[in-house]
C-alpha atoms as a PDB file:
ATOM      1  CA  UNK A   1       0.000   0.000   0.000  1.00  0.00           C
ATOM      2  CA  UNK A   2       1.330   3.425  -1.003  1.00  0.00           C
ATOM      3  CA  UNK A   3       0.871   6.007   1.716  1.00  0.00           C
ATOM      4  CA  UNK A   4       2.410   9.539   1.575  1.00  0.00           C
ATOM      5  CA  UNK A   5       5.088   8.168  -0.679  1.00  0.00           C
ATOM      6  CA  UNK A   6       5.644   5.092   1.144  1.00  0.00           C
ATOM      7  CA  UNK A   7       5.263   1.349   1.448  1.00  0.00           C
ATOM      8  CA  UNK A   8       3.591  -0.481   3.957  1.00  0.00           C
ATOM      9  CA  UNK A   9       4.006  -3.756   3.358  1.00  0.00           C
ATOM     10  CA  UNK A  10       1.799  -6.290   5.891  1.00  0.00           C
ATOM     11  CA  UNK A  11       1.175 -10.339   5.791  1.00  0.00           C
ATOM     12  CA  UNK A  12       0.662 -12.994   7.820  1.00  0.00           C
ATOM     13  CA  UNK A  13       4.456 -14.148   8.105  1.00  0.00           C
ATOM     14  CA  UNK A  14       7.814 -13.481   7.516  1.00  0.00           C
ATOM     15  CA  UNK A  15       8.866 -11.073   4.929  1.00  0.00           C
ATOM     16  CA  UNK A  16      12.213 -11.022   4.353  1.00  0.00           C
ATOM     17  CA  UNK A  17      14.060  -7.216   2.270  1.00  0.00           C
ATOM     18  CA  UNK A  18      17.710  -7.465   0.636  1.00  0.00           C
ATOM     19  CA  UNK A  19      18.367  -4.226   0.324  1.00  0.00           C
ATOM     20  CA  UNK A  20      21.381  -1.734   1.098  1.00  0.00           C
ATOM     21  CA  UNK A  21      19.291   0.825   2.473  1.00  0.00           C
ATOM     22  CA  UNK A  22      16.574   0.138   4.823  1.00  0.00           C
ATOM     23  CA  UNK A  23      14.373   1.583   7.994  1.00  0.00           C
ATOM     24  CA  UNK A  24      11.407  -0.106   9.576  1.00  0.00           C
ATOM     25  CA  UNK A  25       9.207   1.477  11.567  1.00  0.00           C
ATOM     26  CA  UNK A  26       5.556   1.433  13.277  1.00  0.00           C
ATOM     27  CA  UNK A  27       3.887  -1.601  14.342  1.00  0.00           C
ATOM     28  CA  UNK A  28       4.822  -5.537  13.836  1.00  0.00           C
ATOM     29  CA  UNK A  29       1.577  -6.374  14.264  1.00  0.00           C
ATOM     30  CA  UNK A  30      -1.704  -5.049  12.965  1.00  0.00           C
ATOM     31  CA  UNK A  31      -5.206  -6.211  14.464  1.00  0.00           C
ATOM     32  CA  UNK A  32      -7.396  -8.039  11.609  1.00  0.00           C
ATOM     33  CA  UNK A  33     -11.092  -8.912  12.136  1.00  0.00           C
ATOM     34  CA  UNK A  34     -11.472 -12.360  10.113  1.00  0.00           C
ATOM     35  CA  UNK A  35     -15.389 -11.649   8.127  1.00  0.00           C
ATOM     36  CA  UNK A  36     -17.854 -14.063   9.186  1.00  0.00           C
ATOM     37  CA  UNK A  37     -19.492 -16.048   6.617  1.00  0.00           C
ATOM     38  CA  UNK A  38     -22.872 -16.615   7.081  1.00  0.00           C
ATOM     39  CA  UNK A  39     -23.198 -20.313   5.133  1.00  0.00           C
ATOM     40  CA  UNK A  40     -26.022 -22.978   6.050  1.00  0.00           C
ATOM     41  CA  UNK A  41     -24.142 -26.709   5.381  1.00  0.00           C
ATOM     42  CA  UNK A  42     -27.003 -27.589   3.406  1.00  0.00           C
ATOM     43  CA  UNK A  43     -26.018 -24.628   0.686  1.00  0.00           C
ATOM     44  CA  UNK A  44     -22.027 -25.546   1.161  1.00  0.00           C
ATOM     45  CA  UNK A  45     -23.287 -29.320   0.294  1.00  0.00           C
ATOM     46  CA  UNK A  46     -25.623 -28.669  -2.400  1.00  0.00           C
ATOM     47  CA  UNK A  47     -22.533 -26.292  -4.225  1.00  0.00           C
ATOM     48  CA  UNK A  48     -19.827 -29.260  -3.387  1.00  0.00           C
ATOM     49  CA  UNK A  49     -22.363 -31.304  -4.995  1.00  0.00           C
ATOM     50  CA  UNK A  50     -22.627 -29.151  -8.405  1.00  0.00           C
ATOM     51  CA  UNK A  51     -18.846 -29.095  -9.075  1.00  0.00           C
ATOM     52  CA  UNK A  52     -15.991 -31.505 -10.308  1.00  0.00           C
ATOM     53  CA  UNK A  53     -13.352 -32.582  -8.360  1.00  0.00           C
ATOM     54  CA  UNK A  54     -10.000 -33.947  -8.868  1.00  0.00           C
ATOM     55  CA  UNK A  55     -10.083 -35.978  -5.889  1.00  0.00           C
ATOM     56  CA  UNK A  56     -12.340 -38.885  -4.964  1.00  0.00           C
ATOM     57  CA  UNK A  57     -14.355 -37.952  -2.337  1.00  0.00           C
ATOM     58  CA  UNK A  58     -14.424 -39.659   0.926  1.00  0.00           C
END
């Protein structure tokens, strides 16, 4: 993400720079609310059902 002329770079593990020139700064760790996906199983069986796989299934 570009801000002010920056980068802010963020992911859920290890990021590793090679540079010659380098400064980090701010947080290590951000706080992420994971989205809650309202799914009955019925709906998440009947789409499993429609599709191909290239497993068998169990």
């Amino acid at each position: 993400m570009l801000e002010g002329g920056n980068i802010t770079v963020t992911a859920p593990g290890r990021i590793d720079v090679k540079t010659g020139n380098k400064q980090f700064a701010g947080p290590d760790r951000l706080p992420y609310a994971f989205p809650q996906f309202t799914v009955c199983k019925q709906c998440v069986l009947d789409a499993q059902d429609g599709v191909q796989s290239i497993t068998d299934k169990a």
